[in-house]
Every structure is written in C-alpha cells, then in structure tokens.
PDB file of N, CA and C in Angstrom:
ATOM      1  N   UNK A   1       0.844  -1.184   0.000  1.00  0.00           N
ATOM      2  CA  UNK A   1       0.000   0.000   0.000  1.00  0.00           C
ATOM      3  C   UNK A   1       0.883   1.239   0.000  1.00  0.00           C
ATOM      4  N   UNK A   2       0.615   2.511  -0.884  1.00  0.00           N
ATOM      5  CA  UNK A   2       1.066   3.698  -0.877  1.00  0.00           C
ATOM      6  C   UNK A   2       1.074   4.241   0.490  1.00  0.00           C
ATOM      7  N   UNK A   3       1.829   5.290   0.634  1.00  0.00           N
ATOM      8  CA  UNK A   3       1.900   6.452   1.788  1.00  0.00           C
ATOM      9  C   UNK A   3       0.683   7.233   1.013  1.00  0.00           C
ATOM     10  N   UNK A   4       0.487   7.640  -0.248  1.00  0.00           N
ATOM     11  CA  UNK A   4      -0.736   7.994  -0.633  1.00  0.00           C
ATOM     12  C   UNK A   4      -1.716   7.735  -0.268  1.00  0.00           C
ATOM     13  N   UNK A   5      -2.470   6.254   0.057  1.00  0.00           N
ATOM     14  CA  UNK A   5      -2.971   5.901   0.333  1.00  0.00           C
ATOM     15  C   UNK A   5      -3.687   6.121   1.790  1.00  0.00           C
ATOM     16  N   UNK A   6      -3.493   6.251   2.395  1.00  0.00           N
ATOM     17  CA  UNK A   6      -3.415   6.333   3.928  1.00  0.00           C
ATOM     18  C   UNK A   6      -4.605   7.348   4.531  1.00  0.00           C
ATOM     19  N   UNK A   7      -4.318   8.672   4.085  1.00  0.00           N
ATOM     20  CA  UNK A   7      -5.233   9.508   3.904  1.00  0.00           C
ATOM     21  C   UNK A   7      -7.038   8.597   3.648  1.00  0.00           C
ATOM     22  N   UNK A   8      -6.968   8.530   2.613  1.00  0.00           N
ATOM     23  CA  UNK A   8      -8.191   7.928   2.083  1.00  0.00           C
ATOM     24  C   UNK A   8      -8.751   7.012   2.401  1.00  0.00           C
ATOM     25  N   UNK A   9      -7.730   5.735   3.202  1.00  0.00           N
ATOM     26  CA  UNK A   9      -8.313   5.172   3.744  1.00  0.00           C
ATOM     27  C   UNK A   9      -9.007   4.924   5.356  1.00  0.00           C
ATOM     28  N   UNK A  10      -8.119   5.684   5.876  1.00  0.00           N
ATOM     29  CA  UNK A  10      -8.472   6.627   7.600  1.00  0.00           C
ATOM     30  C   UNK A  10      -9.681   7.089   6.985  1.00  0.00           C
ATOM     31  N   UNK A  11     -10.140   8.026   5.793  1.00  0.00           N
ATOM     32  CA  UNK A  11     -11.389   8.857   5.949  1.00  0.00           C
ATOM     33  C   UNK A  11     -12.822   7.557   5.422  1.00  0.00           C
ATOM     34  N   UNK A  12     -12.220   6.667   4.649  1.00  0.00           N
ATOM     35  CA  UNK A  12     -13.541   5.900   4.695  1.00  0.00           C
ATOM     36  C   UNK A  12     -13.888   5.176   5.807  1.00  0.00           C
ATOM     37  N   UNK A  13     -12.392   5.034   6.503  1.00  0.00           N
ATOM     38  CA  UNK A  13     -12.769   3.966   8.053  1.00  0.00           C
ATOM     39  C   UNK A  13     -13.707   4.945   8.712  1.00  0.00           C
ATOM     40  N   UNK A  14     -13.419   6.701   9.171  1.00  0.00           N
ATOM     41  CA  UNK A  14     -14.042   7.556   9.250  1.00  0.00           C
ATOM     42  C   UNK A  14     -16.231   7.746   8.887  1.00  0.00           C
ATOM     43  N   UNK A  15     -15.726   7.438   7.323  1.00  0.00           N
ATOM     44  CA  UNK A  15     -17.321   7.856   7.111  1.00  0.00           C
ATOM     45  C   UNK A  15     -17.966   6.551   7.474  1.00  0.00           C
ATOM     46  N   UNK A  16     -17.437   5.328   6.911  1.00  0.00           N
ATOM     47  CA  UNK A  16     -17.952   3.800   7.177  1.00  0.00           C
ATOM     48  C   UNK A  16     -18.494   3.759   8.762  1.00  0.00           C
ATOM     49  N   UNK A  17     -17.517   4.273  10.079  1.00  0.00           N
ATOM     50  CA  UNK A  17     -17.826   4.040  11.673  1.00  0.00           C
ATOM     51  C   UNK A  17     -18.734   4.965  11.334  1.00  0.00           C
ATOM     52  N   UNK A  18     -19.087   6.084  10.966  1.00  0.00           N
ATOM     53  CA  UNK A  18     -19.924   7.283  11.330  1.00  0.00           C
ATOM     54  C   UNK A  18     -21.422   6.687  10.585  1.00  0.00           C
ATOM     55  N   UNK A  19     -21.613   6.216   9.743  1.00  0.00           N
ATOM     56  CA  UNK A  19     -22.818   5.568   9.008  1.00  0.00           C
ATOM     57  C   UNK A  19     -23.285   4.150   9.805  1.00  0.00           C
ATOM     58  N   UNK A  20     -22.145   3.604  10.031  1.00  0.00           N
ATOM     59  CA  UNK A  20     -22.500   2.538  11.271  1.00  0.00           C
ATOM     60  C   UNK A  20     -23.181   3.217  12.393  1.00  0.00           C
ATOM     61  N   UNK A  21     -22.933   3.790  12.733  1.00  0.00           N
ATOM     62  CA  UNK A  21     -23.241   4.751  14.171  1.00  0.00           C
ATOM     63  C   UNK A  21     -24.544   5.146  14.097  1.00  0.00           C
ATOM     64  N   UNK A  22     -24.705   6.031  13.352  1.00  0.00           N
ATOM     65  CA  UNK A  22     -26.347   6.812  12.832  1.00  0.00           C
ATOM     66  C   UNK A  22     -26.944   5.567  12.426  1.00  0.00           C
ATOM     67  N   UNK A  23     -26.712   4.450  11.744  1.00  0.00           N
ATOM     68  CA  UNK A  23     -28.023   3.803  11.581  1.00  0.00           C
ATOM     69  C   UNK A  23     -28.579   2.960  12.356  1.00  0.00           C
ATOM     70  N   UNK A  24     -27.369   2.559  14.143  1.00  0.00           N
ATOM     71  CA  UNK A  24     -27.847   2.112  14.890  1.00  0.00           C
ATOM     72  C   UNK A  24     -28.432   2.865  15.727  1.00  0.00           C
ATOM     73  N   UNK A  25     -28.464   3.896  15.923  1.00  0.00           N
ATOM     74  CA  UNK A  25     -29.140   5.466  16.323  1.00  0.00           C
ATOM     75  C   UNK A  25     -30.593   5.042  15.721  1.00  0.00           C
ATOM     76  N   UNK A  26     -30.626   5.014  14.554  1.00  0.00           N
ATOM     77  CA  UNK A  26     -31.741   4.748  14.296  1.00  0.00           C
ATOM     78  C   UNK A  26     -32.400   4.104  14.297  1.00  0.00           C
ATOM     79  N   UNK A  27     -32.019   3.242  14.118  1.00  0.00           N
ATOM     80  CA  UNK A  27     -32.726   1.752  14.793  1.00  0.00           C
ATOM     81  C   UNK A  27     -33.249   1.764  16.320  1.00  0.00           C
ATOM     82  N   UNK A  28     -32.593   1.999  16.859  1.00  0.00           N
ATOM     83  CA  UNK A  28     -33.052   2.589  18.467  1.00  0.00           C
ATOM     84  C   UNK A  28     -34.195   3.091  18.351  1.00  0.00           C
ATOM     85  N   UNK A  29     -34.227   4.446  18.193  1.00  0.00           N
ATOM     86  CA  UNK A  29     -35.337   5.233  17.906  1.00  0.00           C
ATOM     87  C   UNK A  29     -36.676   4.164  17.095  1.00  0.00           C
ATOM     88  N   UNK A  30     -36.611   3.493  16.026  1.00  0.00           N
ATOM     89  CA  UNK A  30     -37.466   2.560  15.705  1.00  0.00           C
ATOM     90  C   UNK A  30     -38.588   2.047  16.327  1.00  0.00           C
ATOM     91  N   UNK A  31     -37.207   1.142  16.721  1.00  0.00           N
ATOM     92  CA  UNK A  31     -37.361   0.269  17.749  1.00  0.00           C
ATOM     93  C   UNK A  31     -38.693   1.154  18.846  1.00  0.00           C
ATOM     94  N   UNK A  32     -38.148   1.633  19.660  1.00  0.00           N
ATOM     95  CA  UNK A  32     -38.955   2.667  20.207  1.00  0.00           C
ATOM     96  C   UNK A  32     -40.084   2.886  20.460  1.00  0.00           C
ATOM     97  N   UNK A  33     -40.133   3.364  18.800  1.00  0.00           N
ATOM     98  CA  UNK A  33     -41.554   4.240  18.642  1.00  0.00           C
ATOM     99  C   UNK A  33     -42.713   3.168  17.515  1.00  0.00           C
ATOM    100  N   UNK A  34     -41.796   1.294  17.520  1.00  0.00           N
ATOM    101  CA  UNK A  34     -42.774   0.575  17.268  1.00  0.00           C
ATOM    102  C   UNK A  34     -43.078  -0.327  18.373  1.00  0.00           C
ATOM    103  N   UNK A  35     -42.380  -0.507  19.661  1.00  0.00           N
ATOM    104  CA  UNK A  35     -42.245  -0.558  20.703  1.00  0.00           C
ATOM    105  C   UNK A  35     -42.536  -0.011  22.219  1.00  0.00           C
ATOM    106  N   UNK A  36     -43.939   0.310  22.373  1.00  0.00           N
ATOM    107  CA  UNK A  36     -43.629   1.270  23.281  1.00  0.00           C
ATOM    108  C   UNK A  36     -43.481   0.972  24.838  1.00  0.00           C
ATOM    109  N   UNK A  37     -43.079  -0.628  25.082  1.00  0.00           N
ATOM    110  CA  UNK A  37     -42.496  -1.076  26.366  1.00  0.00           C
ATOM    111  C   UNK A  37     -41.095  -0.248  26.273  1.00  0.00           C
ATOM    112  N   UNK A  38     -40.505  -0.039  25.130  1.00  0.00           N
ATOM    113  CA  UNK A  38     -38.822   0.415  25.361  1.00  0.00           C
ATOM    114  C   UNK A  38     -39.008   1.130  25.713  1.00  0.00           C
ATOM    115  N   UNK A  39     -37.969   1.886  26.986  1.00  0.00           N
ATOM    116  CA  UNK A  39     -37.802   3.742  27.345  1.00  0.00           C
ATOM    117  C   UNK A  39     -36.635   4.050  26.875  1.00  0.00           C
ATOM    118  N   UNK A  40     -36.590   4.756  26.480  1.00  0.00           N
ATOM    119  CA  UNK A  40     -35.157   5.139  26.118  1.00  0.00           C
ATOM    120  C   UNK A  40     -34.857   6.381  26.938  1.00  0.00           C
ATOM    121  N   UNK A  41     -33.519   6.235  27.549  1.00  0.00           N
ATOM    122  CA  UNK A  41     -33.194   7.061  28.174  1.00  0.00           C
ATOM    123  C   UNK A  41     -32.284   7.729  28.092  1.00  0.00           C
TER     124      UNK A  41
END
C-alpha cells in the first residue's frame, strides 16, 4: 500500500464508523416508537 494511500483510507474507516453509528441510532429510535415497552433514556 502507498503512503498515498493512507489519507483515504483513515477517511472511509471515518465515514464507514460514522454511518455505522447513525443507523444504529436509528434503529433505536425505531425500535422505540414501534415498541412502546422500550424507554429510552
């Protein structure tokens, strides 16, 4: 792998964790509000 490389791939590990993140966020929330034993706190 390039020293070029490096950059670009830190920022997709970057956007990839951050899209992981929000869509279990969302799922939560879902969950939730098709759920309404869950509390979320």
């Amino acid at each position: 792998m390039k020293v070029v490389d490096l950059p670009v791939v830190v920022g997709m590990v970057l956007v990839t964790g951050f899209f992981v993140v929000l869509a279990n966020a969302v799922a939560d929330v879902l969950y939730a509000v098709a759920d309404r034993r869950v509390v979320l706190t």
